[in-house]
Protein backbone atom coordinates (compact mmCIF):
# COMPACT_ATOMS: atom_id res chain seq x y z
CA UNK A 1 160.54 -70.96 359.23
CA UNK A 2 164.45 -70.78 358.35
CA UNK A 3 165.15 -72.28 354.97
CA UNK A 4 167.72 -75.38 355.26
CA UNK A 5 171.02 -74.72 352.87
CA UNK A 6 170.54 -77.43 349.75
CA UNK A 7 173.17 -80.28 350.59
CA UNK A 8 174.38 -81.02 347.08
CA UNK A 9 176.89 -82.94 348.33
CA UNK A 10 174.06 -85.40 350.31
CA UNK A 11 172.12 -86.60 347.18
CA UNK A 12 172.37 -90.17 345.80
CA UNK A 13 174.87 -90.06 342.74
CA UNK A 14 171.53 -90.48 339.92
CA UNK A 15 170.35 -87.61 342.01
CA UNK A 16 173.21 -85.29 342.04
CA UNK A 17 174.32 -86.01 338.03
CA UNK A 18 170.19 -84.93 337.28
CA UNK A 19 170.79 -81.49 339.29
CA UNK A 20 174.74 -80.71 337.75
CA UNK A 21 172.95 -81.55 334.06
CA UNK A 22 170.93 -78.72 334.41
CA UNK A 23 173.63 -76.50 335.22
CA UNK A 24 175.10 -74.26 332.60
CA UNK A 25 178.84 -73.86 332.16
CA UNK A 26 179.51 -70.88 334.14
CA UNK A 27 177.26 -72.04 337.18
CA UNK A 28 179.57 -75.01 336.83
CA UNK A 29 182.68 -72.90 336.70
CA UNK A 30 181.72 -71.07 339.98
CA UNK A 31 180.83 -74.39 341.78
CA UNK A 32 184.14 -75.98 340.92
CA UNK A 33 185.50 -72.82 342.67
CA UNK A 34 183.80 -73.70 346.19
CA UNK A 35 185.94 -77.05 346.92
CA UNK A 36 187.90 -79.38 345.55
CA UNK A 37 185.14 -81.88 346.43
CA UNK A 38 183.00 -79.44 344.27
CA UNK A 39 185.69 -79.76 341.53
CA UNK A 40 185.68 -83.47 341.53
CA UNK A 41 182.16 -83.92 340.42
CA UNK A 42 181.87 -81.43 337.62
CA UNK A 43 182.31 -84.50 335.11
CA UNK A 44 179.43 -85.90 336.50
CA UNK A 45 177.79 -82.68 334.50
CA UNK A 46 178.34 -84.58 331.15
CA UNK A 47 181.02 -81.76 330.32
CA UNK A 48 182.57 -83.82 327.81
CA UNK A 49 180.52 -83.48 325.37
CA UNK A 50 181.29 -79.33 325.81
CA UNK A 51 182.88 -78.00 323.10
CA UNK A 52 185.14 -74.89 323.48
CA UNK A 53 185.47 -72.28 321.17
CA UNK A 54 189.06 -70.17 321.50
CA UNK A 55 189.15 -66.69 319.67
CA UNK A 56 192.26 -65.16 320.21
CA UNK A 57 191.64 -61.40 318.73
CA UNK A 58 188.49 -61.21 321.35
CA UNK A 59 190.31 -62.40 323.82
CA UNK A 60 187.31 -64.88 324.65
CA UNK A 61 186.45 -68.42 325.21
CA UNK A 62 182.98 -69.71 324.16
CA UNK A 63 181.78 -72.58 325.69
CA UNK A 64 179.33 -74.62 323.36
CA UNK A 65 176.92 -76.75 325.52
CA UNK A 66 174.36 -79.15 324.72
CA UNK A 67 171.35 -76.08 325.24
CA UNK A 68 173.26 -73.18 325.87
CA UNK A 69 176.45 -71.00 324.65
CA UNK A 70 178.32 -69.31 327.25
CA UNK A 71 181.24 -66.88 327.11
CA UNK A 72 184.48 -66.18 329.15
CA UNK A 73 186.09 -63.03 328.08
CA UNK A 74 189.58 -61.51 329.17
CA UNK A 75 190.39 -57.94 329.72
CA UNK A 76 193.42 -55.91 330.97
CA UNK A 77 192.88 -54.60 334.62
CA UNK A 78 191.97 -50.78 332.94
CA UNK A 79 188.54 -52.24 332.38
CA UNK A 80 187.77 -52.98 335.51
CA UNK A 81 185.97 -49.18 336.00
CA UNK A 82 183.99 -49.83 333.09
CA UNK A 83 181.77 -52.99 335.11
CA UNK A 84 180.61 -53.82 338.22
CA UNK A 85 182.56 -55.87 339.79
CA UNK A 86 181.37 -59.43 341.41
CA UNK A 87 184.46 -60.40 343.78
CA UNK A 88 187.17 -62.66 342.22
CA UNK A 89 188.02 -66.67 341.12
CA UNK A 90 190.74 -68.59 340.25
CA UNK A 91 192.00 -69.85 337.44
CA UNK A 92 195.08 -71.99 337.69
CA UNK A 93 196.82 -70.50 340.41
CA UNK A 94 196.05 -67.00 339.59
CA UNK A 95 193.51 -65.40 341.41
CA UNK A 96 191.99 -62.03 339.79
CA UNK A 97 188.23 -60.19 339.40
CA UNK A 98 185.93 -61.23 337.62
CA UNK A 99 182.33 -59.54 336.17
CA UNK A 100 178.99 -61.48 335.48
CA UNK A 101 178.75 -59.05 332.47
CA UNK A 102 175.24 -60.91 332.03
CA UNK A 103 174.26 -64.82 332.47
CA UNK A 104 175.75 -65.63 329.64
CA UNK A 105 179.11 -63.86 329.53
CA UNK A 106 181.86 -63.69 332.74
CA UNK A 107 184.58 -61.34 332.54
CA UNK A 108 187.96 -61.82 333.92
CA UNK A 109 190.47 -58.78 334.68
CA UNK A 110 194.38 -59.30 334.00
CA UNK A 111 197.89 -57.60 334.11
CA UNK A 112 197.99 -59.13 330.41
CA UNK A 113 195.14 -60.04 328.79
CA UNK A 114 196.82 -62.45 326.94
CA UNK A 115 198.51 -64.07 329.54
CA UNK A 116 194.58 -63.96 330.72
CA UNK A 117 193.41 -65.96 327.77
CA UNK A 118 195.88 -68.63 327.97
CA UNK A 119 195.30 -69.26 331.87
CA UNK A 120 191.39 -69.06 331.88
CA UNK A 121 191.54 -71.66 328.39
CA UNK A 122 194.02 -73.93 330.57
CA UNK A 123 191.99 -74.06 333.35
CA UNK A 124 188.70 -74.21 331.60
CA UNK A 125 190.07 -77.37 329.79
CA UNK A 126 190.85 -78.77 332.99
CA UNK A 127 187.47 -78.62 334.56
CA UNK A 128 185.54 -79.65 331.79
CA UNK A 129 187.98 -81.82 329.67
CA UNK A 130 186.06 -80.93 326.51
CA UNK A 131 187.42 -81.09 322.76
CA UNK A 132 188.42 -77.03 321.52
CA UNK A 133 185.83 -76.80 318.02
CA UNK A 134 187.35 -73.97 316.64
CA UNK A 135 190.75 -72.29 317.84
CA UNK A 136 191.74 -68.80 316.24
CA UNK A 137 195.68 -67.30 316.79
CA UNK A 138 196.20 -63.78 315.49
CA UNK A 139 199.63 -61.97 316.06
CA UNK A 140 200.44 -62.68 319.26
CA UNK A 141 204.04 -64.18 320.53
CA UNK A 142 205.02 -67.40 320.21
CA UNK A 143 205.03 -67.81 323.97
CA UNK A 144 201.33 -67.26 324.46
CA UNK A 145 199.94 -69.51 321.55
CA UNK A 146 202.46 -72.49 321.25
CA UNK A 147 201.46 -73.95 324.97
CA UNK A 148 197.95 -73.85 323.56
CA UNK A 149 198.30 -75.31 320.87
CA UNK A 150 200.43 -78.39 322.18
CA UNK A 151 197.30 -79.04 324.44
CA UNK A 152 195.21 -79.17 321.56
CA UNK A 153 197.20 -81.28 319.66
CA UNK A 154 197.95 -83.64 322.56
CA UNK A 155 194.46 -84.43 323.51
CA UNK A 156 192.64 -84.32 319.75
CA UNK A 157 193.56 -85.60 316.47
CA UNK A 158 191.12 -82.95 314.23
CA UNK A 159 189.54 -79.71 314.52
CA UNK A 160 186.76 -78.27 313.04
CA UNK A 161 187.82 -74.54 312.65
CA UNK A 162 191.67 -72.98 313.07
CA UNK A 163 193.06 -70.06 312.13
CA UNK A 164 196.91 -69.79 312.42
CA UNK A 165 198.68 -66.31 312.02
CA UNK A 166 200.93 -65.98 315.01
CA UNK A 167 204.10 -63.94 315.44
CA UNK A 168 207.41 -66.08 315.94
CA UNK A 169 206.48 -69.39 315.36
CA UNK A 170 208.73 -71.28 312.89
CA UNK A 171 207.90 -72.95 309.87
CA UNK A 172 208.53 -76.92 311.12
CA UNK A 173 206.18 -75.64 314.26
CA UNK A 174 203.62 -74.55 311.74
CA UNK A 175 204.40 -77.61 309.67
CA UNK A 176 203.94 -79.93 312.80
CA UNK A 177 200.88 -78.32 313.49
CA UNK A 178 198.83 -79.40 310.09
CA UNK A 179 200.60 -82.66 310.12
CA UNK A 180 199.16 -83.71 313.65
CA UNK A 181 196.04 -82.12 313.64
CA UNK A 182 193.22 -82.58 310.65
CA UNK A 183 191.14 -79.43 309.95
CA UNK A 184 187.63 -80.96 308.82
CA UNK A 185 185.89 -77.50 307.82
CA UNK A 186 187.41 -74.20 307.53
CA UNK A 187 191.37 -73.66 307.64
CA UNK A 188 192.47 -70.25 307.10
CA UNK A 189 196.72 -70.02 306.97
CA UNK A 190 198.29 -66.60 307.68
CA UNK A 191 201.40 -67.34 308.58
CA UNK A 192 204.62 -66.27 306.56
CA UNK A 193 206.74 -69.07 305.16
CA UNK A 194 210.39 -68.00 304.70
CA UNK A 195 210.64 -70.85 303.01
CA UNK A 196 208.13 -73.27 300.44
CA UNK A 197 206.94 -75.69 302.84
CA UNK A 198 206.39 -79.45 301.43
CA UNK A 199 203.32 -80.72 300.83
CA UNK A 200 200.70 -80.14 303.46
CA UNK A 201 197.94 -82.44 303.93
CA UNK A 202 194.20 -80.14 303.08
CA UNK A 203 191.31 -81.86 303.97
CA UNK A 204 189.24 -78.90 305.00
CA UNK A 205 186.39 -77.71 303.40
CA UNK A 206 187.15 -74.27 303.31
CA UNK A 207 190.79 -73.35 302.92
CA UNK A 208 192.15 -69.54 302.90
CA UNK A 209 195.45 -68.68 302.33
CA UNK A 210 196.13 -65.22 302.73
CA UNK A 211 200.32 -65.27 301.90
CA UNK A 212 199.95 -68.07 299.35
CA UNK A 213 203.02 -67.27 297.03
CA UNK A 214 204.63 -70.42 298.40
CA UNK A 215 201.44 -72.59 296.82
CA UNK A 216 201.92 -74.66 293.57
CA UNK A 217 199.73 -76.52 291.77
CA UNK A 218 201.00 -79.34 293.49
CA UNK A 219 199.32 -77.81 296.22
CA UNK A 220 195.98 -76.97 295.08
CA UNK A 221 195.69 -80.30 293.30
CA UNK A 222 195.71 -81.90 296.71
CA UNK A 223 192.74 -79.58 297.82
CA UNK A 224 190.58 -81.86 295.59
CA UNK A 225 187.61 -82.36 298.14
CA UNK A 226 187.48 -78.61 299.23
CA UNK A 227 184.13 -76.41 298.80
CA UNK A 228 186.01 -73.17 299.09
CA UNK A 229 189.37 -71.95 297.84
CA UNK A 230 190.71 -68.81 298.74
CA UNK A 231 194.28 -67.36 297.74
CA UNK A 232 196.00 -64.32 298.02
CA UNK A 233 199.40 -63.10 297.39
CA UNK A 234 200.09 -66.23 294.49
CA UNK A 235 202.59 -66.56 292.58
CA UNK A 236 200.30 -68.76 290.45
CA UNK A 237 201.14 -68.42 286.65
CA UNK A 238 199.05 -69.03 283.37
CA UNK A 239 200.71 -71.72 282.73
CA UNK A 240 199.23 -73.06 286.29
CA UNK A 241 195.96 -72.08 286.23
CA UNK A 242 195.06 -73.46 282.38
CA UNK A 243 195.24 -77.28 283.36
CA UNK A 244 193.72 -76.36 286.68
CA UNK A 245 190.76 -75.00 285.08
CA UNK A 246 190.50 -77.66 282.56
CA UNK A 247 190.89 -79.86 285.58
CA UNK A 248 188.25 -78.40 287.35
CA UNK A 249 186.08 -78.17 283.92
CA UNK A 250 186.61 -82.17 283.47
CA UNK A 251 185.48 -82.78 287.01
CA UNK A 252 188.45 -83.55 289.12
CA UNK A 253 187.10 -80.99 292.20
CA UNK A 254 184.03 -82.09 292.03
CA UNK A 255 183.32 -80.50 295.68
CA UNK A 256 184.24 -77.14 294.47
CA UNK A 257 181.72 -74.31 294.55
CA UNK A 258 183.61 -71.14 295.15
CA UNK A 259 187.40 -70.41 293.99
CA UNK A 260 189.47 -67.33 294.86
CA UNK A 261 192.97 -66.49 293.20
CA UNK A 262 194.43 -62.91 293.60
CA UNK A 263 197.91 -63.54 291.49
CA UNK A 264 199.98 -60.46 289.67
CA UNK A 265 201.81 -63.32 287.84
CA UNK A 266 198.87 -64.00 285.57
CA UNK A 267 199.20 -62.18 282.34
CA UNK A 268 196.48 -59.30 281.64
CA UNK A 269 195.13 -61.66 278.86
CA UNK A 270 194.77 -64.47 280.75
CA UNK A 271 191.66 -66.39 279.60
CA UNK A 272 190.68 -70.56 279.03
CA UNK A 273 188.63 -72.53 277.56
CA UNK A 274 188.85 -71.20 274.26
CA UNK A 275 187.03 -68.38 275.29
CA UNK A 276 188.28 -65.07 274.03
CA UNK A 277 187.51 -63.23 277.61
CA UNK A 278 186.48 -64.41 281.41
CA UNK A 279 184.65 -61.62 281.34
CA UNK A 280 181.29 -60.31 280.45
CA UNK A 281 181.66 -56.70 279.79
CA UNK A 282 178.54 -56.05 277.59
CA UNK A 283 175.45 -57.09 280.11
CA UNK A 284 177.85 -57.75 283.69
CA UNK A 285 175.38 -59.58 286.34
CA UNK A 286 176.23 -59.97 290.29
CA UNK A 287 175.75 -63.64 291.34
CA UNK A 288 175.46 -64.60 295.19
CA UNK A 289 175.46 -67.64 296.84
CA UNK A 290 176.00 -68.12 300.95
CA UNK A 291 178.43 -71.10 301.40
CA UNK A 292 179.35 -71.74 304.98
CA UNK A 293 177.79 -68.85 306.33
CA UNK A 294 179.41 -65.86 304.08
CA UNK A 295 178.38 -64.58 300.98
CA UNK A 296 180.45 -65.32 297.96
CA UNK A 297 179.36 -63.24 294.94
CA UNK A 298 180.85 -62.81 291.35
CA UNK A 299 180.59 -59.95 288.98
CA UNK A 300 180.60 -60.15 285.23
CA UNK A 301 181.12 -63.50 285.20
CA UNK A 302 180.60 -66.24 281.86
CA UNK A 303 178.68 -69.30 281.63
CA UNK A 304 180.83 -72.24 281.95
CA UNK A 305 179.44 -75.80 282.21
CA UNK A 306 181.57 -78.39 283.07
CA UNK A 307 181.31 -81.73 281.87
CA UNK A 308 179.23 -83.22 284.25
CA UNK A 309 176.65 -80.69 283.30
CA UNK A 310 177.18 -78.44 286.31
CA UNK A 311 177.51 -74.77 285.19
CA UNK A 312 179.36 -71.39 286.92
CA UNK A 313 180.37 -68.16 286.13
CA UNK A 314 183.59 -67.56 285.99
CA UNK A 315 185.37 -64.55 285.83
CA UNK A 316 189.21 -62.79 285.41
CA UNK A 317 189.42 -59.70 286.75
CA UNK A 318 193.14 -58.44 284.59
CA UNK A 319 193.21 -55.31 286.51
CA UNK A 320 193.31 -56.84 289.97
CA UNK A 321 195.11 -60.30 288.69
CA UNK A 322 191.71 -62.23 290.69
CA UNK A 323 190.23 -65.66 289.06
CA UNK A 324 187.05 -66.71 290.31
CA UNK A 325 184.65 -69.23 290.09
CA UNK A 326 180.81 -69.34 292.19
CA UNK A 327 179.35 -72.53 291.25
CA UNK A 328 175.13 -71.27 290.66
């Protein structure tokens, strides 16, 4: 007996939405390829509630479904001898080959990879019309990340995740970019000023600034409600960092568990309150805590309790010019 081809397209509507919910999001992608019949009814999947996961420096989209995590990644066209290939799709008007790499990962083979990631992430975001979770830039131009992010920004008001250090983009785009779109949990900021920006709005979690020598306190006072504080390159002075700490020490960041500060402009005997050191030298203990998923850990830190009754260690490194503080 011949076995009859499945008519998806036959099936009462209750029908077909049961059969597309149990499809994953690359079985999905390849049946919006068949038809643009096939691509009309992908919503009826439930793909809105997708969330999609951009990583720039992979070169890969994750795709975050209800049961399931799936994984488009972009390669130049070199790679192709290094997989078997599977024929080829489309995404936006470019059609190229592709490699199941394995059920949870497709591959996609490009002139650019670049140009690759930005085409697959357009189209994905057209077939599934999903919010983007997490979004990470590294240094690539300008022309690659800036229609990316305008689609994020156009169709979302917050974030969870976003890392911004991109080549060529100017400070009001950067600007624009944390005034129009809230980053709830971990912001990390890696772009170079040329210029001290005005206040920008933190009300992330988790903020890292790796060129922060255009932050004042004026800044970090407004990261009030943050868990984790991480700065590099500061400018931040003693004169600074005393009323933050007593700050801190009176309650006023009341969120804050873990605080980096790598400044040369603190003075090698930089200490507070009315502690002679920030340093334990005679009996120097490693502290670890995880905090969103990394490790923070402390050295030869001292007991400080602030007044609320919560204690730390904190600790002043004067040969490296780093302040921290790990909450126990």
């Amino acid at each position: 007996m011949t076995e009859q081809p499945f008519k998806l397209f036959r099936l009462p509507a209750v029908a077909l939405r049961n059969v597309l919910q149990l499809m994953n999001p690359i079985e999905l992608f390849d049946l919006s390829q068949c038809s643009r019949r096939a691509l009309s009814i992908i919503p009826l999947s439930g793909s809105r509630k997708f969330k999609l996961l951009l990583n720039q420096r992979s070169c890969s989209i994750h795709i975050l479904a209800p049961s399931n995590i799936k994984s488009f990644r972009m390669y130049e066209n070199s790679y192709q001898s290094e997989h078997i290939l599977h024929g080829t799709r489309t995404f936006m008007d470019s059609t190229v080959k592709i490699s199941h790499y394995s059920e949870d990962e497709l591959y996609s083979f490009w002139d650019d990879q670049f140009v690759g990631f930005k085409t697959v992430f357009f189209h994905l975001s057209k077939i599934f019309n999903c919010a983007i979770e997490s979004a990470r830039f590294d240094s690539t131009p300008a022309v690659i990340n800036m229609p990316i992010i305008d689609l994020i920004i156009s169709r979302q008001s917050e974030i969870k995740e976003l890392y911004v250090d991109s080549k060529n983009l100017s400070d009001k785009y950067v600007i624009e970019i944390f005034n129009k779109l809230r980053v709830t949990d971990h912001l990390v900021i890696c772009h170079q000023f040329s210029m001290p920006p005005p206040l920008i709005p933190f009300n992330s979690k988790s903020i890292d600034i790796w060129k922060s020598y255009w932050v004042t306190t004026e800044h970090l006072n407004s990261m009030r409600n943050s868990t984790v504080i991480q700065l590099n390159w500061s400018t931040l002075t003693d004169r600074d960092m005393i009323p933050f700490l007593n700050n801190w020490k009176s309650g006023q960041f009341p969120n804050l568990q873990y605080l980096f500060i790598k400044s040369n402009f603190l003075s090698k005997s930089f200490t507070a309150f009315g502690l002679p050191s920030l340093q334990d030298t005679v009996n120097p203990q490693d502290h670890r805590r995880i905090i969103f998923n990394y490790q923070r850990s402390i050295h030869g830190g001292v007991d400080v309790q602030r007044d609320d009754g919560v204690v730390a260690k904190v600790r002043f490194d004067n040969g490296e010019g780093v302040l921290q503080i790990l909450v126990l």
